[in-house]
Protein backbone atom coordinates (compact mmCIF):
# COMPACT_ATOMS: atom_id res chain seq x y z
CA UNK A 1 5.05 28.68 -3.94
CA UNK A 2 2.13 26.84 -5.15
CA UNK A 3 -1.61 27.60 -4.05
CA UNK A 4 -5.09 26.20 -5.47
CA UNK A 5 -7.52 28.98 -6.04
CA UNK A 6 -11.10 28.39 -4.71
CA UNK A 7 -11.88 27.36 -7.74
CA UNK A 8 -9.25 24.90 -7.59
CA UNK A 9 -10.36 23.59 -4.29
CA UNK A 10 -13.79 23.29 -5.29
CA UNK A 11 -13.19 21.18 -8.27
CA UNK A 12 -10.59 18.82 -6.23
CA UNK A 13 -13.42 18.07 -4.02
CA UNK A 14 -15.98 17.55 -6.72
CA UNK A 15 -13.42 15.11 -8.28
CA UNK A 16 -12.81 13.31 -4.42
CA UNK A 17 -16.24 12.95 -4.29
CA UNK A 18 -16.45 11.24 -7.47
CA UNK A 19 -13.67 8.77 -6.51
CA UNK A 20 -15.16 7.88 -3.22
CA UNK A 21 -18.93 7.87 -4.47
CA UNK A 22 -17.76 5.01 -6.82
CA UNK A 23 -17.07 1.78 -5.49
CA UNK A 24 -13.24 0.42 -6.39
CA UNK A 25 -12.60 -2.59 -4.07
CA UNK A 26 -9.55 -4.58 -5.39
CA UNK A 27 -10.17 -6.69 -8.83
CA UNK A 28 -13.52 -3.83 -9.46
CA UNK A 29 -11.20 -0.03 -10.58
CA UNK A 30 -12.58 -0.01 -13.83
CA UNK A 31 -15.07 2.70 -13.16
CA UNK A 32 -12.66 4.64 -11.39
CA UNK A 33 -9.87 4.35 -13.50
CA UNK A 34 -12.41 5.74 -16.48
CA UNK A 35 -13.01 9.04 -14.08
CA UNK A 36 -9.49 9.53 -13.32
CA UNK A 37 -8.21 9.36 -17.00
CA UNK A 38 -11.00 11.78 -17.29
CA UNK A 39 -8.95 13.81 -14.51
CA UNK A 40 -5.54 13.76 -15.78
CA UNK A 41 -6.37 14.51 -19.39
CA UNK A 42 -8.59 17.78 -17.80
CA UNK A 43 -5.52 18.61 -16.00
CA UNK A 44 -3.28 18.66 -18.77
CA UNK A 45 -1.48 15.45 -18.34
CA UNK A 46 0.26 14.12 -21.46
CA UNK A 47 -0.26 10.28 -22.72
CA UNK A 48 -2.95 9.18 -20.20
CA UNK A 49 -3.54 5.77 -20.60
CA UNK A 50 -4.42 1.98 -19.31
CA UNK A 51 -1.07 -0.49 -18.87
CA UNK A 52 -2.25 -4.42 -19.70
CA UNK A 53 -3.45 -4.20 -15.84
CA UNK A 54 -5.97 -1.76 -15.90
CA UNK A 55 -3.46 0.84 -13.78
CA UNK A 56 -3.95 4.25 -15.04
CA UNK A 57 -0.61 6.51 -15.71
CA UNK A 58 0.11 10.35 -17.21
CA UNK A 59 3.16 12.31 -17.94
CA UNK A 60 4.19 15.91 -17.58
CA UNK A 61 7.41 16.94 -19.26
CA UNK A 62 9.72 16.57 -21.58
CA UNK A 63 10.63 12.54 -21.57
CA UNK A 64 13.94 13.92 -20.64
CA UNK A 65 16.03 14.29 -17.24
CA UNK A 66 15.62 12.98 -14.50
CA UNK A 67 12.13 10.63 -13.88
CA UNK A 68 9.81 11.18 -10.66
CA UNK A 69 7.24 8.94 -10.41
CA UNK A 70 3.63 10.05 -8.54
CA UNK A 71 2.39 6.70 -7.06
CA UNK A 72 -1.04 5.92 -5.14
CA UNK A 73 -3.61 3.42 -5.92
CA UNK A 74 -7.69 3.39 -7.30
CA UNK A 75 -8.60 0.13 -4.71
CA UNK A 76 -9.95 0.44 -0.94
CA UNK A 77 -10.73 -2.27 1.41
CA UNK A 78 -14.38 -3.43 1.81
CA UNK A 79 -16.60 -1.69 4.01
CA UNK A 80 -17.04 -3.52 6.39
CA UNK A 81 -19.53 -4.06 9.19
CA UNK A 82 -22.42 -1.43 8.45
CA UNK A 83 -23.04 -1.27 12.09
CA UNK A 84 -19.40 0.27 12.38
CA UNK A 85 -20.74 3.37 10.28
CA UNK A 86 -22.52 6.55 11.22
CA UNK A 87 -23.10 7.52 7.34
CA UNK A 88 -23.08 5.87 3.71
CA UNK A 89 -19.57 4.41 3.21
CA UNK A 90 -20.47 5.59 -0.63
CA UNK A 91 -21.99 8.74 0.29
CA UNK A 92 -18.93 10.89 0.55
CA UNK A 93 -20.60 13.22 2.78
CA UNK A 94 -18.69 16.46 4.07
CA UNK A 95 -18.98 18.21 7.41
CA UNK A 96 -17.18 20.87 8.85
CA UNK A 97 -14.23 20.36 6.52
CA UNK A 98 -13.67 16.39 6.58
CA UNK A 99 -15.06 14.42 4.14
CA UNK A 100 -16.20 10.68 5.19
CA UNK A 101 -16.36 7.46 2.98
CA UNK A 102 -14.36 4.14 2.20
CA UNK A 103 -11.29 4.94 0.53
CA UNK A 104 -11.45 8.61 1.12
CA UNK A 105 -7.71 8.14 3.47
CA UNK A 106 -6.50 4.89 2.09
CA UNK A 107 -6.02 6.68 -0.82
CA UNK A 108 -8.24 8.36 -2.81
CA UNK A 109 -7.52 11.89 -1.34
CA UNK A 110 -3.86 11.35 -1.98
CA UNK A 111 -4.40 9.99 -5.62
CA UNK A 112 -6.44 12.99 -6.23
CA UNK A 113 -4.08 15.51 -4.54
CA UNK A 114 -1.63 14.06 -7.00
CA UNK A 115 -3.68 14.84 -9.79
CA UNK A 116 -4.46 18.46 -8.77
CA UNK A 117 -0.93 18.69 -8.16
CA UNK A 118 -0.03 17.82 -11.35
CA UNK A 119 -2.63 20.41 -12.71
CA UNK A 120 -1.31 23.34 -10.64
CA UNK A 121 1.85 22.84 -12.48
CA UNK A 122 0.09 22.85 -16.39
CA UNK A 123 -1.79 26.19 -14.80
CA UNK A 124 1.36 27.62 -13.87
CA UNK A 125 3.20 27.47 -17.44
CA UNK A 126 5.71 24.88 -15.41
CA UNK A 127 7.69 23.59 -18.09
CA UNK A 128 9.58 20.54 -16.09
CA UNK A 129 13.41 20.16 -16.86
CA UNK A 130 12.87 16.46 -16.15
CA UNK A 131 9.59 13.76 -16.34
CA UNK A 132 6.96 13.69 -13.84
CA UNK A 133 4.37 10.37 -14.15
CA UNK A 134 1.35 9.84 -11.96
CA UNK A 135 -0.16 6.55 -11.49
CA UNK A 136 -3.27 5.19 -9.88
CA UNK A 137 -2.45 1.61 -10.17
CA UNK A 138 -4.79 -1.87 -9.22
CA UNK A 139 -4.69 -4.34 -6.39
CA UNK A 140 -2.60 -2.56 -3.98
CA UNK A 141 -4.89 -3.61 -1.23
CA UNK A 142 -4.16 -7.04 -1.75
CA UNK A 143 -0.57 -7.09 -3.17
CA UNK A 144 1.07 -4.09 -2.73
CA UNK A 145 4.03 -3.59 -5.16
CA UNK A 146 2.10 -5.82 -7.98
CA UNK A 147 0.78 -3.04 -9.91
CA UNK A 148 3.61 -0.48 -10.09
CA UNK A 149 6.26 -3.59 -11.04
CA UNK A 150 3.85 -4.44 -14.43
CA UNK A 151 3.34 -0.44 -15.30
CA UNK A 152 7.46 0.24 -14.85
CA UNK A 153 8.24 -3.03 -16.82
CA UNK A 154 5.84 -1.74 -19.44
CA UNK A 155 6.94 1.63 -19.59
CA UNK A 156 10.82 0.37 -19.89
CA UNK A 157 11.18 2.78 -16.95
CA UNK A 158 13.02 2.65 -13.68
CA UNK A 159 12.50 6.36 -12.15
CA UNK A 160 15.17 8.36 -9.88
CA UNK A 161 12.67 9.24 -7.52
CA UNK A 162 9.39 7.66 -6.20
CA UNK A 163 7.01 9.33 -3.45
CA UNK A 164 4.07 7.50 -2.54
CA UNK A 165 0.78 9.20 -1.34
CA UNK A 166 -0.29 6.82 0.93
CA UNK A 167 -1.62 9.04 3.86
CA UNK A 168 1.28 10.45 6.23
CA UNK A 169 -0.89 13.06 8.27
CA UNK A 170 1.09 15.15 5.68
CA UNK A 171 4.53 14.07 7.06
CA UNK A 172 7.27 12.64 5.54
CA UNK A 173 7.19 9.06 5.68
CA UNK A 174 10.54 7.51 5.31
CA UNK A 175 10.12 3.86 5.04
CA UNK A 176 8.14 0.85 6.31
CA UNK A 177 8.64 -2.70 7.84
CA UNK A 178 8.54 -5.75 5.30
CA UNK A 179 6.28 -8.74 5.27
CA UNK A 180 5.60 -12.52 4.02
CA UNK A 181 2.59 -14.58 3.65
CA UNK A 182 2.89 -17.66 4.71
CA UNK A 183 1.40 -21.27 4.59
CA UNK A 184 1.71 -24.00 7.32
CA UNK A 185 0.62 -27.52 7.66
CA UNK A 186 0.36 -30.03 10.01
CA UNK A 187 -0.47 -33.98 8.57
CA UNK A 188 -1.66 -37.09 10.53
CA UNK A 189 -3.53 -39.85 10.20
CA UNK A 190 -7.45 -39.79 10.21
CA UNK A 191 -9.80 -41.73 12.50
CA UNK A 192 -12.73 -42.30 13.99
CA UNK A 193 -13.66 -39.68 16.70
CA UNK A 194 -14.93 -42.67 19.12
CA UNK A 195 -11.60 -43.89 19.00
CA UNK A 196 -8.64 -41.02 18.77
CA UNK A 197 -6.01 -43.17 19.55
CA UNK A 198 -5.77 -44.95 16.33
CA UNK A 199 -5.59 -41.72 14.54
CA UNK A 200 -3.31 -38.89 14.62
CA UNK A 201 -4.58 -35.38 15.28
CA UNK A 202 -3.20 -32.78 12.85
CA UNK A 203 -5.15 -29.40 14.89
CA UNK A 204 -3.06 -30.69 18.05
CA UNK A 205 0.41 -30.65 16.56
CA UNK A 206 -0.46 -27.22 14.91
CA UNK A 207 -1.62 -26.17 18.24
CA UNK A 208 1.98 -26.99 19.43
CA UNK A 209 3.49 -24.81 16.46
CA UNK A 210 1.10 -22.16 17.78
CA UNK A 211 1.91 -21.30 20.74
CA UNK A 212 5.86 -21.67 19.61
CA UNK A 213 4.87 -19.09 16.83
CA UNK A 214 3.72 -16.65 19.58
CA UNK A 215 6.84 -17.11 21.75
CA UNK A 216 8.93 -16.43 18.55
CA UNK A 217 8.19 -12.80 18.59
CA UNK A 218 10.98 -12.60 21.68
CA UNK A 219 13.71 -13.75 19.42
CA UNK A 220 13.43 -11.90 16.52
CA UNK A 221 15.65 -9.01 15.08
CA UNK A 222 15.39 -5.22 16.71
CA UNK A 223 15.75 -2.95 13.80
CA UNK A 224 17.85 0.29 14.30
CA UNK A 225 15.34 2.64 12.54
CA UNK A 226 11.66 0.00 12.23
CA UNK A 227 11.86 -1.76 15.70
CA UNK A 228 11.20 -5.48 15.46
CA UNK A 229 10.21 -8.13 13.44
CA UNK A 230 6.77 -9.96 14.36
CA UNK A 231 4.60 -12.78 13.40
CA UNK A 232 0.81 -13.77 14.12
CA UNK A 233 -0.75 -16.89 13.27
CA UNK A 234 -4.01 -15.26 11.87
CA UNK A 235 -6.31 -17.88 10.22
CA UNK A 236 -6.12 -21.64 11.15
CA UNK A 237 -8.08 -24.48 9.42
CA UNK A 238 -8.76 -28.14 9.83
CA UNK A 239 -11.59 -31.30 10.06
CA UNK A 240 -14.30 -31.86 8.41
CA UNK A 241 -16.43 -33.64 10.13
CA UNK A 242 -17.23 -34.09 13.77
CA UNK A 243 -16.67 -37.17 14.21
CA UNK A 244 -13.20 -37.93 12.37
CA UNK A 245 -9.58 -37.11 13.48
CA UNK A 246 -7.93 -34.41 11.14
CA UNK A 247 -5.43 -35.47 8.97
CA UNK A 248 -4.34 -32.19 7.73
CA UNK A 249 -4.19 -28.40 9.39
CA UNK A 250 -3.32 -25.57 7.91
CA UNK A 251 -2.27 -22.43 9.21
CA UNK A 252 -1.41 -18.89 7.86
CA UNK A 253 1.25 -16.53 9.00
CA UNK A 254 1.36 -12.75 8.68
CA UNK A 255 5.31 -12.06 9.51
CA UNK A 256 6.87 -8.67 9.29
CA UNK A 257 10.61 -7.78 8.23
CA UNK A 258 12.35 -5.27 9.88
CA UNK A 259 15.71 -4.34 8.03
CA UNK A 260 18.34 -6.94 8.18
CA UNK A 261 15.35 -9.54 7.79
CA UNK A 262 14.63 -11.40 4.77
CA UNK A 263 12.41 -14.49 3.18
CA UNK A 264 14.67 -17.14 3.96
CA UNK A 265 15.74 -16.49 7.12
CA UNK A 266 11.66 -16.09 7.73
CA UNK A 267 11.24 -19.51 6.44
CA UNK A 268 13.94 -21.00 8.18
CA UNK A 269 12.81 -19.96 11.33
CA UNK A 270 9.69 -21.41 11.16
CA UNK A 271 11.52 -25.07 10.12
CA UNK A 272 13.37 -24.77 13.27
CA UNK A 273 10.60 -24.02 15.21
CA UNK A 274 8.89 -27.62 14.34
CA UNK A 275 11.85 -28.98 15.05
CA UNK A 276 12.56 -28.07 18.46
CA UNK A 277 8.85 -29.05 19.27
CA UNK A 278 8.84 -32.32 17.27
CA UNK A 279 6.35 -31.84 14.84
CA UNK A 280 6.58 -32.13 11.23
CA UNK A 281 5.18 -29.43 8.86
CA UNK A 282 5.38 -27.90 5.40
CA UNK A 283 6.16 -24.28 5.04
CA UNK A 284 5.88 -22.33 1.53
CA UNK A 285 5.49 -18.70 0.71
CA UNK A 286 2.06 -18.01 -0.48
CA UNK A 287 1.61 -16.78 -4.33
CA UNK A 288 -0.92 -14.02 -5.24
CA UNK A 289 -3.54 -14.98 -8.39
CA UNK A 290 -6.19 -12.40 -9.32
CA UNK A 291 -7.58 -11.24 -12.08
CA UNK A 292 -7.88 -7.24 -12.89
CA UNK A 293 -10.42 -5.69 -13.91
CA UNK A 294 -9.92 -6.19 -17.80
CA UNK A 295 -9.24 -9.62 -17.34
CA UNK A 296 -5.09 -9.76 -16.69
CA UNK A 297 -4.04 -12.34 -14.63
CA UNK A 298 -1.80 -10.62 -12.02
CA UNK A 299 0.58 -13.20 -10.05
CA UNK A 300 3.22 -12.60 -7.79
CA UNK A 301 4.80 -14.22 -4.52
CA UNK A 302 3.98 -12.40 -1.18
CA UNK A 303 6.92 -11.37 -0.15
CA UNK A 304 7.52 -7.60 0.48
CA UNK A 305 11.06 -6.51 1.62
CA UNK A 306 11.46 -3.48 4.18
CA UNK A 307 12.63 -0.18 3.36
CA UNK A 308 14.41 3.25 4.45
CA UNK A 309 15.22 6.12 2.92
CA UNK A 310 17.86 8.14 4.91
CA UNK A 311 17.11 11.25 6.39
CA UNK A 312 20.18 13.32 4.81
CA UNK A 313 19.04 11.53 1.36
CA UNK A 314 18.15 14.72 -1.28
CA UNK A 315 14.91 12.90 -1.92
CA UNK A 316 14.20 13.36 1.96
CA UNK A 317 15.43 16.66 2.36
CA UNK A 318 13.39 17.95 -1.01
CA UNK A 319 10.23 16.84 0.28
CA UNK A 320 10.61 18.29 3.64
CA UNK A 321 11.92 21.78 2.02
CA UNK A 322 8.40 21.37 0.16
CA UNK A 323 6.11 20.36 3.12
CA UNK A 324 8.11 23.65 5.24
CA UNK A 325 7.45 26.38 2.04
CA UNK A 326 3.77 25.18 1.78
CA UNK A 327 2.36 24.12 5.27
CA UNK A 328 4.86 27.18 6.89
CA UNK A 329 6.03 25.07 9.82
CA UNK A 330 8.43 22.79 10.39
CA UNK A 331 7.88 19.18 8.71
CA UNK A 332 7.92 16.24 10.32
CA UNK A 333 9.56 12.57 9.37
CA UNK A 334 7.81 9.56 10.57
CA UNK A 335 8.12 5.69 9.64
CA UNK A 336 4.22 3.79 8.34
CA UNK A 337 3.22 1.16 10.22
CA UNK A 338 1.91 -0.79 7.05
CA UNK A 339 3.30 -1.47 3.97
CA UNK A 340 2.94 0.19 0.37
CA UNK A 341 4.11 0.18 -3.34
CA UNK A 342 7.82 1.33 -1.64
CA UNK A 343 8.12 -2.52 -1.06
CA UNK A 344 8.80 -3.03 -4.54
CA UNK A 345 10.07 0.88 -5.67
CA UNK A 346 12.13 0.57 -2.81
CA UNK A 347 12.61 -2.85 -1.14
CA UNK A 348 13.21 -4.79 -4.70
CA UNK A 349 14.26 -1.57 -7.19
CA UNK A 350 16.26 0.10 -4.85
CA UNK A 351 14.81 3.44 -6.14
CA UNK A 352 14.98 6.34 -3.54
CA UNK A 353 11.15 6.64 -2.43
CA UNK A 354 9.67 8.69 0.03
CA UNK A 355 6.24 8.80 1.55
CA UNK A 356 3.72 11.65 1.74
CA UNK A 357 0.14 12.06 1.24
CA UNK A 358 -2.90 13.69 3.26
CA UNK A 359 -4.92 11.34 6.17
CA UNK A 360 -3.72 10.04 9.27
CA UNK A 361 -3.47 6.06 9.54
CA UNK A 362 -5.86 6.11 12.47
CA UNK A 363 -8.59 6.23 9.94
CA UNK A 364 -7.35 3.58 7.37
CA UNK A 365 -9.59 0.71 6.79
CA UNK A 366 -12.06 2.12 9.86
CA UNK A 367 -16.12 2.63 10.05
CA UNK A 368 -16.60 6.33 9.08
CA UNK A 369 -13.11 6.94 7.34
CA UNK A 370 -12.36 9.95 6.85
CA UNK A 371 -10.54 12.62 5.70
CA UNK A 372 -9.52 16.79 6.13
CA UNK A 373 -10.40 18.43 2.84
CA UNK A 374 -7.90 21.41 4.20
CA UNK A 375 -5.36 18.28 3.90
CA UNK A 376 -6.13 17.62 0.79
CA UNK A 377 -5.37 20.90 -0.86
CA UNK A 378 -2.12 20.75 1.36
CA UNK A 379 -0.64 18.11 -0.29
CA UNK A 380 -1.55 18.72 -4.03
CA UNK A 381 0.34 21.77 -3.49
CA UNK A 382 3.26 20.05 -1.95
CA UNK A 383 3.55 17.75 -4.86
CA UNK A 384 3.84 20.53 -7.37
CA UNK A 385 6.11 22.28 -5.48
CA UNK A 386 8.38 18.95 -4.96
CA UNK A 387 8.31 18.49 -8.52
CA UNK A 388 10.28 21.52 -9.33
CA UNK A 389 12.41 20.91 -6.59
CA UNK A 390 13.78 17.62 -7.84
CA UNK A 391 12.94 18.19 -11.35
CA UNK A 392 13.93 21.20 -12.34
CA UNK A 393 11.71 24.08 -13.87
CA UNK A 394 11.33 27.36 -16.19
């Protein structure tokens, strides 16, 4: 069994604090991406470098065997409303054992619990039968799956084992519900506002497709395992001016895929909706353009498939042997409510992936995130001792 030293605990904060001191919205990880190289190499990771993206990776091992991949990601959400704060988002202050700031849950205590747990490994003499990598990749914020589909397809590399370290309240996370973007639009015919009758009002047909979109929810697919599908209409837009009829609205759907569910069938749905209610509209997936960091243009199509790893799966089992020999109780599964890299690991690679990292979900993306240092140390020593498991060691 693993266990970090006080020493070891000490510098794992230091090295959390860094990461949540320095602000990495999505687009904006260079400076973190610079201090976690800095981390790896310190740790003894092998090859740490930059893929065209700006996503950091290292390697432990031999290049040989089997291939586990270490994924979490260097972006966090924006702050916020300051009101919604009792202390500096940027502060990373610690009391009684929790540490608070943006990004310190969603993920920068996992990303650095991976790193420590990589170095608990190097300060054992671990020599790794198989390949462990650990990644701190861009964007995942705003595209999830993005980043770890450009570093794989640069590396040539399609690992035999994923885990992701999005936070889990240090239980095994087995899989997620999917989700599409989508875009929506109403036309008519523009007029005066004195006189609405020669015109035709586009926000009044998309009001139609509204409230159809909310009675859709009772129709769609109840997953076995993730429950059922949904689908909000979150941002509508039309008009310009006051006094003229709309000619065009456009709407925005979030919908989420529970297993069985896919992008067609999503799309489809909505074309039947106008249908039945008699309106026309256009329907298209919505692409993602950004640029990183060091200037890569990162595209992709919003589409994110659902995922589950089976409990009797070894990947499953390993992780939960690990979580039992280093937390001493029995571990827990559980299925995120959000989605993550597994999307693409997972959903599109079909690679077994498995979720576990420190920070309960409660906390994601809130005023005063925060997270349990205790937690923290938890997990990196999970991660080294999974390793071995599925790897191999002498």
């Amino acid at each position: 069994m693993f266990s970090l030293s006080d020493q070891d605990r000490e510098s794992l904060t230091s090295f959390l604090r860094d990461l949540v001191r320095t602000p990495s919205p999505s687009g904006h990880e260079g400076a973190v991406a610079e201090r976690l190289m800095v981390e790896m190499r310190t740790a003894g990771l092998q090859e740490v470098h930059t893929d065209k993206a700006g996503s950091v990776v290292g390697r432990l091992g031999t290049g040989q065997g089997p291939v586990l991949l270490y994924d979490g990601h260097m972006d966090h959400v924006g702050p916020g409303n300051p009101s919604s704060w009792q202390r500096d988002p940027f502060g990373a202050v610690v009391e009684e054992g929790v540490l608070y700031g943006r990004g310190a849950c969603d993920m920068k205590g996992g990303l650095a619990a991976l790193v420590h747990g990589a170095k608990l490994l190097v300060q054992a003499g671990v020599h790794l039968q198989g390949t462990l990598y650990v990644a701190g990749v861009i964007q995942e914020e705003t595209c999830e799956g993005l980043a770890v589909r450009l570093l794989l397809e640069e590396l040539g590399l399609k690992p035999d084992y994923v885990l992701v370290a999005e936070p889990s309240d240090l239980r095994v996370a087995r899989g997620q519900r999917g989700r599409l973007e989508m875009r929506l639009a109403t036309r008519g015919r523009s007029a005066h506002g004195s006189a609405p009758e020669r015109g035709d009002n586009a926000i009044y047909k998309m009001a139609r497709l509204a409230l159809g979109v909310e009675q859709l929810n009772s129709s769609l697919k109840e997953g076995d395992v993730l429950g059922r599908g949904n689908i909000t209409m979150n941002v509508v837009s039309g008009g310009n001016d006051l006094n003229v009829i709309p000619d065009l609205c456009t709407a925005y759907l979030d919908r989420r895929l529970t297993l069985g569910e896919d992008e067609a069938q999503a799309v489809r749905e909505i074309a039947v909706l106008a249908a039945r209610v008699g309106v026309q509209a256009e329907v298209e997936v919505m692409g993602y353009q950004a640029d990183s960091y060091n200037g890569y243009s990162c595209r992709a199509r919003q589409v994110f498939p659902a995922w589950v790893t089976a409990p009797d799966h070894p990947l499953t089992q390993a992780t939960l042997a690990a979580a039992e020999t280093v937390l001493g109780r029995r571990a827990e599964t559980t299925l995120w409510g959000f989605s993550t890299d597994g999307a693409h690991t997972a959903g599109v690679l079909g690679i077994p992936t498995i979720g576990f990292g420190p920070g309960e979900e409660r906390f994601c993306h809130v005023g005063d995130e925060q997270i349990r240092l205790a937690d923290v140390f938890a997990a990196a020593e999970v991660y080294a001792e999974l390793a071995t498991r599925l790897l191999g060691a002498g």
